[in-house]
N, C-alpha and C. Protein backbone atom coordinates (compact mmCIF):
# COMPACT_ATOMS: atom_id res chain seq x y z
N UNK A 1 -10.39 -2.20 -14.26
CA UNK A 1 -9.49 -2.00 -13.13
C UNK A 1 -10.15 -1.13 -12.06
N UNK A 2 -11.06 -0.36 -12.39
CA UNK A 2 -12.07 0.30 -11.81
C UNK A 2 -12.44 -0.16 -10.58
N UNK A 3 -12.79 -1.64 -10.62
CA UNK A 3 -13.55 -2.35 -9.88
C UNK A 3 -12.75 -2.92 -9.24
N UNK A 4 -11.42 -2.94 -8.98
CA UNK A 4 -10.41 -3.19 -8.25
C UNK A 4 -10.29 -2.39 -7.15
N UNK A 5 -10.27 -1.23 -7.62
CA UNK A 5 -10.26 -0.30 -6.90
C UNK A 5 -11.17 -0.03 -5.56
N UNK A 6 -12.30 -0.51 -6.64
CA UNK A 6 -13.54 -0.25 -5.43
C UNK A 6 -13.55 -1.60 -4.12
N UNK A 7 -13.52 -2.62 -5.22
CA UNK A 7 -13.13 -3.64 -4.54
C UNK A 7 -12.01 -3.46 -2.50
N UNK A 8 -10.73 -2.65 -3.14
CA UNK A 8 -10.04 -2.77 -1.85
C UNK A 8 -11.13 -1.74 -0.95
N UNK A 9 -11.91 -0.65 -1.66
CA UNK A 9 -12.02 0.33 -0.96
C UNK A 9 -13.02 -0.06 0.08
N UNK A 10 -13.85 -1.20 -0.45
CA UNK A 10 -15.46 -2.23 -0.10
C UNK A 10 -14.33 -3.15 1.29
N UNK A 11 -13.27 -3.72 0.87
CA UNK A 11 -12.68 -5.00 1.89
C UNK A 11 -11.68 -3.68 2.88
N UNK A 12 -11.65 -2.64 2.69
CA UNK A 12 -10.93 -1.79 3.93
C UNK A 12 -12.19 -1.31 4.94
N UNK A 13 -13.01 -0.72 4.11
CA UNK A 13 -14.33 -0.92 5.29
C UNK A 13 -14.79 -1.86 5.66
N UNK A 14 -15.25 -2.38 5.30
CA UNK A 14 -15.06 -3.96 6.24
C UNK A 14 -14.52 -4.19 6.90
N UNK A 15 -13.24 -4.16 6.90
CA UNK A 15 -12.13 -4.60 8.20
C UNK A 15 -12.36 -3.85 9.10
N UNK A 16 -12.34 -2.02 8.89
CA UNK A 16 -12.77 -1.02 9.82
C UNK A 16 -13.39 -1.80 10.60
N UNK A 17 -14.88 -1.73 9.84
CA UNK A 17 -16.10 -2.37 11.32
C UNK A 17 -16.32 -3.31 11.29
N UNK A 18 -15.54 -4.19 11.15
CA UNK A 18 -15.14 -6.03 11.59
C UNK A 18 -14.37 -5.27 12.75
N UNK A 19 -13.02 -4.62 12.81
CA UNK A 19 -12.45 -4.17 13.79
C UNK A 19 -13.12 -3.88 14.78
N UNK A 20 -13.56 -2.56 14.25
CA UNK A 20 -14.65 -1.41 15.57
C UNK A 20 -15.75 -2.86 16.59
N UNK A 21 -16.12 -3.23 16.00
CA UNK A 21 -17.14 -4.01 16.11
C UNK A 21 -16.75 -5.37 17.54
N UNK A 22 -15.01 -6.02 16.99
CA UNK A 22 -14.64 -6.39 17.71
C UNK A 22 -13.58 -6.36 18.79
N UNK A 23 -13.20 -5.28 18.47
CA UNK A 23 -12.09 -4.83 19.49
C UNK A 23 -12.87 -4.01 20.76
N UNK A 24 -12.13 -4.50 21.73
CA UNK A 24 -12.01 -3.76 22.79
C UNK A 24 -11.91 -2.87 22.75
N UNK A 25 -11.54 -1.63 23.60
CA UNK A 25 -10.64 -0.44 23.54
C UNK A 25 -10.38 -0.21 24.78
N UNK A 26 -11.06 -0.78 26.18
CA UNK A 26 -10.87 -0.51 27.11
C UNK A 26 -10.52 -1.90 27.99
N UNK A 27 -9.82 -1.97 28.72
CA UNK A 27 -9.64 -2.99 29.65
C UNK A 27 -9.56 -2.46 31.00
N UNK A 28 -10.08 -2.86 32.26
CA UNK A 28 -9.96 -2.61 33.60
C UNK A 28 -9.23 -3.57 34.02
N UNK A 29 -8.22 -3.12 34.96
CA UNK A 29 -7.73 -3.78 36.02
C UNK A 29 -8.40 -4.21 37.32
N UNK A 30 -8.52 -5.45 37.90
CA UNK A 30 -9.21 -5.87 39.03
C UNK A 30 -10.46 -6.61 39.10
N UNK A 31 -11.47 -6.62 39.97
CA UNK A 31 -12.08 -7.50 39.59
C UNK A 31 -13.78 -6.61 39.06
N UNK A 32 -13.43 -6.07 37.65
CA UNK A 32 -14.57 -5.80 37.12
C UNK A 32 -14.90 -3.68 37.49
N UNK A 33 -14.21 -3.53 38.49
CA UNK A 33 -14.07 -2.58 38.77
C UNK A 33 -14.08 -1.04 37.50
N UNK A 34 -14.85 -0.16 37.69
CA UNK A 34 -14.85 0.87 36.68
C UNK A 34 -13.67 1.79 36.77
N UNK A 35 -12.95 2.38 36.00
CA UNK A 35 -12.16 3.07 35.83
C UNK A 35 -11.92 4.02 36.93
N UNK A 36 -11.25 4.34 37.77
CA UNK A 36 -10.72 5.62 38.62
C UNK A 36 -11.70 4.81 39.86
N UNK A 37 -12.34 3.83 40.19
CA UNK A 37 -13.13 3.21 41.62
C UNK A 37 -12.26 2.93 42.29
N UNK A 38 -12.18 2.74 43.26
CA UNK A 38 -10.90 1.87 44.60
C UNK A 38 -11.10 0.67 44.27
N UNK A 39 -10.82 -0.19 44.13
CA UNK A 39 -11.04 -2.03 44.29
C UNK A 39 -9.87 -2.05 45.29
N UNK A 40 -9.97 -2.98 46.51
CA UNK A 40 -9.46 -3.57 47.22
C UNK A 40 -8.21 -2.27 48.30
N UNK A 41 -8.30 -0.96 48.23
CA UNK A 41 -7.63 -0.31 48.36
C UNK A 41 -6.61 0.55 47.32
N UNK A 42 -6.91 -0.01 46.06
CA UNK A 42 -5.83 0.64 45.06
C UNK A 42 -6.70 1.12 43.90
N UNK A 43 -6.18 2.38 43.63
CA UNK A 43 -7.15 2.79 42.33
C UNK A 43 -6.93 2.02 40.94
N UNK A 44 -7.97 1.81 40.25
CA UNK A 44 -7.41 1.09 38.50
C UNK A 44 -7.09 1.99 37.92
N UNK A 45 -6.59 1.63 37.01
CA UNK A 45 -6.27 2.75 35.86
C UNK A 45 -7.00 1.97 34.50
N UNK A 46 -7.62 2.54 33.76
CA UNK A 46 -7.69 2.14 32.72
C UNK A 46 -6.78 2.39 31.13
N UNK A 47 -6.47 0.68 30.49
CA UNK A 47 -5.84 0.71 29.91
C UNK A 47 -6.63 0.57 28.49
N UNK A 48 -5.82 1.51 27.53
CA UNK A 48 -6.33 1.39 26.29
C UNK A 48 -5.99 0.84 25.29
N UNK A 49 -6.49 0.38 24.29
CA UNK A 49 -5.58 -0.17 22.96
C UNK A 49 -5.88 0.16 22.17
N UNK A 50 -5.03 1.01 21.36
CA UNK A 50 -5.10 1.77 20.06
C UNK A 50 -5.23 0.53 18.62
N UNK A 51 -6.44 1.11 18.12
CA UNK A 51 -6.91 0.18 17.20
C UNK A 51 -5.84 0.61 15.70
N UNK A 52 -4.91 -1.12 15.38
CA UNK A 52 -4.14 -0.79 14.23
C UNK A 52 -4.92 -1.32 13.34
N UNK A 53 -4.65 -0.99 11.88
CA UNK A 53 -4.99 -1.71 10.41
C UNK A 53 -3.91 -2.73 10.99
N UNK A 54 -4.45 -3.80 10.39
CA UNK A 54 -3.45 -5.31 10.72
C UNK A 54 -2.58 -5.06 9.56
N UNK A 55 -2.72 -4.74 8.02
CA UNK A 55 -1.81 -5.04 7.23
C UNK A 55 -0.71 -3.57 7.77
N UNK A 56 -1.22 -2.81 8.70
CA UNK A 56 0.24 -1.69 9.16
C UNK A 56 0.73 -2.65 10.34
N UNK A 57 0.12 -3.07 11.14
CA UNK A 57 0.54 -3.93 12.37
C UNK A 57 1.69 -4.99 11.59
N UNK A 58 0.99 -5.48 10.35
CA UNK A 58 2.37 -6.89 9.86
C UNK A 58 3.25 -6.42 9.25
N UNK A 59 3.12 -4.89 8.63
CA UNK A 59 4.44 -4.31 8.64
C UNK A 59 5.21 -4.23 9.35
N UNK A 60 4.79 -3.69 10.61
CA UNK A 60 5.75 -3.35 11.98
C UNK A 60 6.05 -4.68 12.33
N UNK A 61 5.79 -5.59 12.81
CA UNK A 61 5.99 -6.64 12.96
C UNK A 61 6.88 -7.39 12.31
N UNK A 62 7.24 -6.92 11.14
CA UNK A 62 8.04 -8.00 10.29
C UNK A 62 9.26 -7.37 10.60
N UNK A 63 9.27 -6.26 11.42
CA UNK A 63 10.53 -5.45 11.28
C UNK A 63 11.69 -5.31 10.06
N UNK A 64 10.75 -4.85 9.46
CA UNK A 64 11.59 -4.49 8.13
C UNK A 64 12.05 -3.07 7.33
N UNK A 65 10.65 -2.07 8.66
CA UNK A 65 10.58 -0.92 7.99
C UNK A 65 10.38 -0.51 9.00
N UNK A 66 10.89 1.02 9.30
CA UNK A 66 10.80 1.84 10.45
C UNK A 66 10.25 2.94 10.29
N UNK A 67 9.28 3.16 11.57
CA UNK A 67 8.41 4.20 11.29
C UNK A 67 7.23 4.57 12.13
N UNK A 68 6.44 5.79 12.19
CA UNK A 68 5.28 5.21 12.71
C UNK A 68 4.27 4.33 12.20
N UNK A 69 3.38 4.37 13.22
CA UNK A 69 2.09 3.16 12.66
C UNK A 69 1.03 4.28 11.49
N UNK A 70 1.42 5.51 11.69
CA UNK A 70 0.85 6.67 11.01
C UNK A 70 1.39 6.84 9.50
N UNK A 71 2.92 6.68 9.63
CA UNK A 71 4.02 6.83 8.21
C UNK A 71 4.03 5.52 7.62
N UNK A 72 3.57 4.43 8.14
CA UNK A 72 3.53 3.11 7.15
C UNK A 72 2.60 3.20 6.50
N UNK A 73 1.54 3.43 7.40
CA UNK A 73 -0.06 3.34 7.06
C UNK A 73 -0.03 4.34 6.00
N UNK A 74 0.41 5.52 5.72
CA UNK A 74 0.40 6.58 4.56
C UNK A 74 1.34 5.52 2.84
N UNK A 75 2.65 4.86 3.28
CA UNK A 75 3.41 4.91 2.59
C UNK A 75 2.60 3.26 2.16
N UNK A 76 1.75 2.34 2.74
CA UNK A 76 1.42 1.60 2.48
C UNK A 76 -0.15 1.95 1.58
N UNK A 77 -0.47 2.66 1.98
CA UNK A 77 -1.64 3.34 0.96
C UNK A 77 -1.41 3.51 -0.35
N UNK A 78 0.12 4.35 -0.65
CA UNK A 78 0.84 4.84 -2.04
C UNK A 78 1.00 3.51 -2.62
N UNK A 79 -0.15 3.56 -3.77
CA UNK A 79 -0.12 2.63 -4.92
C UNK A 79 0.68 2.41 -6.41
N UNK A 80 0.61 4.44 -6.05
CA UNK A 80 1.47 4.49 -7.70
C UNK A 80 3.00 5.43 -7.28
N UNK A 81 4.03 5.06 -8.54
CA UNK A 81 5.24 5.44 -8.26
C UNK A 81 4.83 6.57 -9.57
N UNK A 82 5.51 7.30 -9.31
CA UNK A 82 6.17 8.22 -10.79
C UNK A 82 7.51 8.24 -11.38
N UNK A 83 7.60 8.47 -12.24
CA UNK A 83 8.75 8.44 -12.87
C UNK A 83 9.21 9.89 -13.67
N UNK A 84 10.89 10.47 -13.94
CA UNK A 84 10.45 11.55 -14.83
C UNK A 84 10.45 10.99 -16.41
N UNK A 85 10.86 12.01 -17.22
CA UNK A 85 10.34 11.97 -18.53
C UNK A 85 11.13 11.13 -19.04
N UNK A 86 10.61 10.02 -20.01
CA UNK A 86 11.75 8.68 -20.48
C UNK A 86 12.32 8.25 -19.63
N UNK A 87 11.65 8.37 -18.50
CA UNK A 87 12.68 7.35 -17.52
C UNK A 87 11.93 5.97 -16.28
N UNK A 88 12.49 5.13 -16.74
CA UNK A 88 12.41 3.65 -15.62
C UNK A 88 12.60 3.79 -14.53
N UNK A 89 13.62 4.88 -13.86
CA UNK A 89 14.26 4.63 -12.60
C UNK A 89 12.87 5.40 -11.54
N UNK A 90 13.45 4.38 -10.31
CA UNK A 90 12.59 4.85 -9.18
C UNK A 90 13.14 5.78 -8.90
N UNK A 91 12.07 6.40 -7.58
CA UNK A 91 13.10 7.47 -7.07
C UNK A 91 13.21 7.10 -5.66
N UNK A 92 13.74 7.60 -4.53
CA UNK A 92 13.95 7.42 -3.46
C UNK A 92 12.66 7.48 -2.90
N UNK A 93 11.59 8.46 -2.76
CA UNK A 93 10.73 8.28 -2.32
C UNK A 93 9.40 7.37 -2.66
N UNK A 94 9.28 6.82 -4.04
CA UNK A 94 9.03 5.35 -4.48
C UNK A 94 9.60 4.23 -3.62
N UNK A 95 10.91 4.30 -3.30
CA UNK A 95 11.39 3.36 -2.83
C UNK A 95 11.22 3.49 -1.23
N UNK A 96 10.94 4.13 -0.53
CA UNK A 96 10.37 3.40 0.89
C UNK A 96 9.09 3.08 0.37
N UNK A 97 8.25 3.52 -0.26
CA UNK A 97 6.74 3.08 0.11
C UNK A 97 7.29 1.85 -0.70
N UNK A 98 7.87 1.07 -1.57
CA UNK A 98 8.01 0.08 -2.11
C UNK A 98 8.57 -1.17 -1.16
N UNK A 99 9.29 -0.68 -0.20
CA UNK A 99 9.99 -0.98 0.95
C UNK A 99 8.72 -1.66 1.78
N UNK A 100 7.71 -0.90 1.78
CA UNK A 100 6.79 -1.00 3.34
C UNK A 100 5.57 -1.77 2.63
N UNK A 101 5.45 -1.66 1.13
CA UNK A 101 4.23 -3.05 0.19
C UNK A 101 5.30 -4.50 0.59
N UNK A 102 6.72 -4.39 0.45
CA UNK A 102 7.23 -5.38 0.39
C UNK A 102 7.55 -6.25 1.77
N UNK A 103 7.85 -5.51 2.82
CA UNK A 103 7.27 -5.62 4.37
C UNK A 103 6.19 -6.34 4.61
N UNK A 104 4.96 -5.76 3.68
CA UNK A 104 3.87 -6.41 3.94
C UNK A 104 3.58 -7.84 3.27
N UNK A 105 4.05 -7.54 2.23
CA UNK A 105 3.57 -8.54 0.69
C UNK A 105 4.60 -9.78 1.61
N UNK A 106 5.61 -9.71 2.56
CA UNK A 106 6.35 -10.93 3.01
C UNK A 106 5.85 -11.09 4.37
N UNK A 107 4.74 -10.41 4.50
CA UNK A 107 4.49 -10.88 6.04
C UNK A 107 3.53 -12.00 6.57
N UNK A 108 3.11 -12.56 7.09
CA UNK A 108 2.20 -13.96 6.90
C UNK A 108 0.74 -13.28 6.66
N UNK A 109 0.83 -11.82 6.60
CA UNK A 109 -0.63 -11.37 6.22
C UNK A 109 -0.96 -11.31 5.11
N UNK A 110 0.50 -11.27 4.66
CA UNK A 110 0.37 -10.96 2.90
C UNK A 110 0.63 -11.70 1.93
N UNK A 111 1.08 -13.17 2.84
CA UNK A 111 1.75 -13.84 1.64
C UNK A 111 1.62 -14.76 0.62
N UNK A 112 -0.05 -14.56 0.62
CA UNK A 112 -1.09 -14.75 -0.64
C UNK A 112 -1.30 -13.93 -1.64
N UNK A 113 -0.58 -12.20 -1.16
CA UNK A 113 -1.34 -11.81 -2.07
C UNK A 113 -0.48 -11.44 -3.63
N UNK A 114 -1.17 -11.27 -4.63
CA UNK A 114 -0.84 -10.85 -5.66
C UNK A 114 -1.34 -9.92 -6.40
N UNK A 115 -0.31 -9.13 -7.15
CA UNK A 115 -0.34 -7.75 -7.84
C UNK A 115 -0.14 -7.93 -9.56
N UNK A 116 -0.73 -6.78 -9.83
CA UNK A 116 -0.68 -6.30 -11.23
C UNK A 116 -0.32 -5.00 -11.13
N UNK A 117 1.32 -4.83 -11.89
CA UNK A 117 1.72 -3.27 -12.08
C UNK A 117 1.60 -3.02 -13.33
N UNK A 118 0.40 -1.79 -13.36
CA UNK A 118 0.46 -1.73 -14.28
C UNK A 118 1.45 -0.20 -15.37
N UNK A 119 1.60 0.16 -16.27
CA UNK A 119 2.50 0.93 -16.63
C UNK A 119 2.71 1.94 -17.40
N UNK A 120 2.07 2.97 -17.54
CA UNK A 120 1.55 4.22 -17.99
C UNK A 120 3.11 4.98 -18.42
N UNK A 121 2.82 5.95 -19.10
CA UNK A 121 3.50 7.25 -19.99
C UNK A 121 2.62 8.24 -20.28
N UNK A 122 3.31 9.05 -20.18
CA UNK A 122 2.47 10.63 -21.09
C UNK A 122 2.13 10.30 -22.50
N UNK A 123 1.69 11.33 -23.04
CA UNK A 123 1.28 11.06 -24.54
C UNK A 123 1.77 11.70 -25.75
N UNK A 124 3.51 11.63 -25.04
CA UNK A 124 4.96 11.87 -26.10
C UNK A 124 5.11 10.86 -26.73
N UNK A 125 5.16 10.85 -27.91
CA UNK A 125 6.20 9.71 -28.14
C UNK A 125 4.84 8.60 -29.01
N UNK A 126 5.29 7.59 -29.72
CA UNK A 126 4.60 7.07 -30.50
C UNK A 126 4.18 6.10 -29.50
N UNK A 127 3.28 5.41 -30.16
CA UNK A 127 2.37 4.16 -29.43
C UNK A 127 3.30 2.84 -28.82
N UNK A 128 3.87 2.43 -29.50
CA UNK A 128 5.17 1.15 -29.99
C UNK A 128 6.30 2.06 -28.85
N UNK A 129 6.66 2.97 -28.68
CA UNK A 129 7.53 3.40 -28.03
C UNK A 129 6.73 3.10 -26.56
N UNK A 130 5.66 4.03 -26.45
CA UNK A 130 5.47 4.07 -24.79
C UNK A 130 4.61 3.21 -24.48
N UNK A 131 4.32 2.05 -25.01
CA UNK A 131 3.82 0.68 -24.39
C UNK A 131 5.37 -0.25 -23.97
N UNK A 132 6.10 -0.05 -24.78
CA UNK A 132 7.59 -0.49 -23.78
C UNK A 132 8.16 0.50 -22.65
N UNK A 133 7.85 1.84 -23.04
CA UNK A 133 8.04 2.83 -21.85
C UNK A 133 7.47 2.52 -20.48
N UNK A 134 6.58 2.04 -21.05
CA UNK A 134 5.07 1.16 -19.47
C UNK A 134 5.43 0.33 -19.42
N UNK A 135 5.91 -0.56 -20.24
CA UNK A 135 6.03 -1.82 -19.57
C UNK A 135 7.56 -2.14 -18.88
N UNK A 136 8.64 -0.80 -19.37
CA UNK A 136 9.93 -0.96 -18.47
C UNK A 136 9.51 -0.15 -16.72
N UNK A 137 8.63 0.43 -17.06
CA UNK A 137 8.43 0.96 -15.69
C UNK A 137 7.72 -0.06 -14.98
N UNK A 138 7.05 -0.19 -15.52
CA UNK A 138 6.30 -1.61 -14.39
C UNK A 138 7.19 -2.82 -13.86
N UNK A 139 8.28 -3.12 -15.06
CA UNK A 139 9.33 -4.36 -14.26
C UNK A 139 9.92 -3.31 -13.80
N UNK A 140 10.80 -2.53 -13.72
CA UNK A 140 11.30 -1.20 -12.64
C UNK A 140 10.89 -1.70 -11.44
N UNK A 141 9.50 -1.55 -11.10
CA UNK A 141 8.72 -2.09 -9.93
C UNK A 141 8.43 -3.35 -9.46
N UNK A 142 8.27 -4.28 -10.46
CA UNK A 142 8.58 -5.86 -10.38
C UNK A 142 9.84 -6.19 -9.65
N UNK A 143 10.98 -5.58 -10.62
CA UNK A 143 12.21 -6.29 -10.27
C UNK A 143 12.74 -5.69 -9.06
N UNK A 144 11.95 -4.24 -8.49
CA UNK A 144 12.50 -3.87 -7.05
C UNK A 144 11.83 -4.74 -6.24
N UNK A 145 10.78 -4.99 -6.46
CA UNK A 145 9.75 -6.14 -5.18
C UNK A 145 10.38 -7.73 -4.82
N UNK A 146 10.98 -7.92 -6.35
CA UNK A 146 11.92 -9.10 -6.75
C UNK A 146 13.05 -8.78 -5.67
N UNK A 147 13.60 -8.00 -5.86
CA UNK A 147 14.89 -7.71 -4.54
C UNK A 147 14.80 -7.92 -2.98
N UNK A 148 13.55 -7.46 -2.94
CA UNK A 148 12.77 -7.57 -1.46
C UNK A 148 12.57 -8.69 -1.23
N UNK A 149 12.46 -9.80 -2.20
CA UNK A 149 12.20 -10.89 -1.61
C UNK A 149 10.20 -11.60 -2.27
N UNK A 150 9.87 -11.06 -2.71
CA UNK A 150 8.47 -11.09 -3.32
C UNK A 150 8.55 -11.49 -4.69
N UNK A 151 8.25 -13.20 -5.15
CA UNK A 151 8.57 -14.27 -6.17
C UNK A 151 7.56 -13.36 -7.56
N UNK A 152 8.51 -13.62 -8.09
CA UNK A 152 7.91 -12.86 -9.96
C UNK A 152 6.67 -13.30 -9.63
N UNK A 153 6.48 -14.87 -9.26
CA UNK A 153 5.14 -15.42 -9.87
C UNK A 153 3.48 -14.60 -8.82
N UNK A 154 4.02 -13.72 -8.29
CA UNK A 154 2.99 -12.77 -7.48
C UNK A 154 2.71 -11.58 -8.24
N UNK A 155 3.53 -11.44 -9.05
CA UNK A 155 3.45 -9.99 -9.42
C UNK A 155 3.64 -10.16 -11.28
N UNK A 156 2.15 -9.09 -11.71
CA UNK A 156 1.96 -9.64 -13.10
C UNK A 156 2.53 -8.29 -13.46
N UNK A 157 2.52 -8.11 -14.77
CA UNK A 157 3.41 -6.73 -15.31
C UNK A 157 2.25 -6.17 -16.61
N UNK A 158 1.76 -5.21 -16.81
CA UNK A 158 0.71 -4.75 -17.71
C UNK A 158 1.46 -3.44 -18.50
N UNK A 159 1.33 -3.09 -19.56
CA UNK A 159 1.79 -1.74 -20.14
C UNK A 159 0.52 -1.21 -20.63
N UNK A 160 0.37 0.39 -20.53
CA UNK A 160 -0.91 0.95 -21.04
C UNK A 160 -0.63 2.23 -22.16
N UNK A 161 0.83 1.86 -21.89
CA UNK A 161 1.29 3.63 -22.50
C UNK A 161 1.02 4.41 -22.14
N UNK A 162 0.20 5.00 -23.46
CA UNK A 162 -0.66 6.58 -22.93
C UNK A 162 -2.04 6.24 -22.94
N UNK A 163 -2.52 5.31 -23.14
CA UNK A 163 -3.66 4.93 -23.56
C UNK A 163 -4.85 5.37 -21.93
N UNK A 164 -4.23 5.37 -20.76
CA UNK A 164 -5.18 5.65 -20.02
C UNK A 164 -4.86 6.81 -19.04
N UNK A 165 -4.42 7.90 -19.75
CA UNK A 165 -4.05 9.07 -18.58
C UNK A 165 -4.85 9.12 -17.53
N UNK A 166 -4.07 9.63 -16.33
CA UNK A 166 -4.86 10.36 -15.21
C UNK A 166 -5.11 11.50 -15.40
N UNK A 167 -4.48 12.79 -16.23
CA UNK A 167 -5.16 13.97 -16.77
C UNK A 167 -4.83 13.80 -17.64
N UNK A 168 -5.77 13.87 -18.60
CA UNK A 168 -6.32 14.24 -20.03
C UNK A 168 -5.86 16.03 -20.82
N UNK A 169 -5.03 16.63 -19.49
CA UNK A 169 -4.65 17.84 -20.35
C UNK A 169 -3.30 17.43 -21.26
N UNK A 170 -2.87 18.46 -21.73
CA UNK A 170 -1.51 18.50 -22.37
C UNK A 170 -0.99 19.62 -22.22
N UNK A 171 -0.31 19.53 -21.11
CA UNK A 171 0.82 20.53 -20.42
C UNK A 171 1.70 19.77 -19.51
N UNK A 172 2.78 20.36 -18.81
CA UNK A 172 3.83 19.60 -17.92
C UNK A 172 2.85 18.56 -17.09
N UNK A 173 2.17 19.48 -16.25
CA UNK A 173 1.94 18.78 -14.65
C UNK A 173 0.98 17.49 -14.88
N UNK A 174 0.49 17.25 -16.38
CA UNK A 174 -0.87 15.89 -16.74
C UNK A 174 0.52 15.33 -16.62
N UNK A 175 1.23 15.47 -17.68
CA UNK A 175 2.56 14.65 -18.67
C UNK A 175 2.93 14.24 -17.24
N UNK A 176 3.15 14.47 -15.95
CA UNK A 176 4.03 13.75 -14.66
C UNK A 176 3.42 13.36 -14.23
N UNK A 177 1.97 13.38 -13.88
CA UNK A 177 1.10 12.74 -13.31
C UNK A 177 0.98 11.31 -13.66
N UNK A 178 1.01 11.65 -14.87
CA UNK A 178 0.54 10.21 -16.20
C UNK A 178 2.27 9.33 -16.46
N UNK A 179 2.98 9.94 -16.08
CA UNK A 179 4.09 8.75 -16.02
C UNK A 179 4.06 8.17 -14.55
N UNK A 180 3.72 6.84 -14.73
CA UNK A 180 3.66 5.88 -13.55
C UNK A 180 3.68 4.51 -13.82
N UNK A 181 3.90 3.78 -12.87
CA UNK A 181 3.32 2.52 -12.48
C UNK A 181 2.49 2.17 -11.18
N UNK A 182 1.15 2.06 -11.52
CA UNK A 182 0.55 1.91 -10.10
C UNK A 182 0.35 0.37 -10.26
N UNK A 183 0.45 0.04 -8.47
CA UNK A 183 0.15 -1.21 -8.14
C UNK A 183 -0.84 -1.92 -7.68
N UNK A 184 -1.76 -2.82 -8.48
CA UNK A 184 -3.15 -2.86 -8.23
C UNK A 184 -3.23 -4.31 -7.41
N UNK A 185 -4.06 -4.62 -6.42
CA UNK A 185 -3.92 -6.30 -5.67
C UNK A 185 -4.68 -6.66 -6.41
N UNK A 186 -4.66 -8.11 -6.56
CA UNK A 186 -5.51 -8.51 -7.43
C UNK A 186 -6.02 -9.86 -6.17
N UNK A 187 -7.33 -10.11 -6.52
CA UNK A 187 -7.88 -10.94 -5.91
C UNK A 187 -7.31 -12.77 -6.17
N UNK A 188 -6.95 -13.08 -5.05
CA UNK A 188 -5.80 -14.66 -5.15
C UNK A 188 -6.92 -16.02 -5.44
């Protein structure tokens, strides 16, 4: 899953300087005229265009989620939800960034793509227990994307238990870290 990871991190730079590379940023008014020159008696002004990530642009666009192009772009980044202890339920702040994947995942930018949630626990509790603990948290997240409008058959469901913490200690703050479901794209 590693290589998933790296994977988006390899196709987001890319886009960067596919972007940089082809976007504009400046446009003049008139005929060719440099910024602040007179053409014809009237000064130009130069106009700019703020360079978006397209998958925040087809958020906004789908008008589904409100916000800045700054607060999508953050809440569309958030891959993993947490959960507290023995528990499935989202929380409110899971649920906008779930809101703004699902924005996207229905927008014509997204509507190839497909996910694997996968479904983690702390390392309470027996084996047989928290591989269903992971795997109710991960449909948790399935069946909210399901609400949004985003077909089961996009979204696969994985349980890991405890088997792959994000901290390896054993105290409170590993144990919350390590209850999740993160959402990985998977290549279509």
């Amino acid at each position: 899953m590693k290589f998933a990871h790296i994977a988006k991190g390899v196709a987001t730079g890319l886009a960067v300087l596919w972007l940089a590379g082809c976007a504009s940023n400046t446009q003049t008014s008139g005929s060719g005229a440099e910024s602040g020159e007179v053409a014809g008696g009237h000064q130009t002004a130069a106009v700019t265009t703020p360079l978006v990530d397209p998958a925040v642009q087809a958020v906004i666009d789908s008008g589904k989620v409100n916000g800045s192009a700054e607060q999508i772009a953050n809440l569309l980044k958030q891959d993993t939800v947490h959960f507290g202890f023995d528990s499935d339920k989202l929380s409110s702040n899971d649920i906008k960034a779930l809101d703004v994947q699902a924005a996207y995942l229905t927008s014509p930018a997204g509507l190839n793509s497909k996910l694997v949630v996968e479904g983690h626990t702390d390392e309470r509790g027996t084996r047989t227990y928290n591989l269903a603990l992971g795997e109710r948290r991960a449909k948790a997240v399935k069946s909210y994307l399901a609400l949004k409008g985003i077909s089961a058959s996009r979204v696969e469901v994985v349980s890991y238990g405890f088997e792959k913490p994000v901290d390896p200690a054993h105290n409170d703050t590993a144990w919350a870290k390590n209850r999740r479901a993160v959402i990985v794209p998977v290549e279509g």
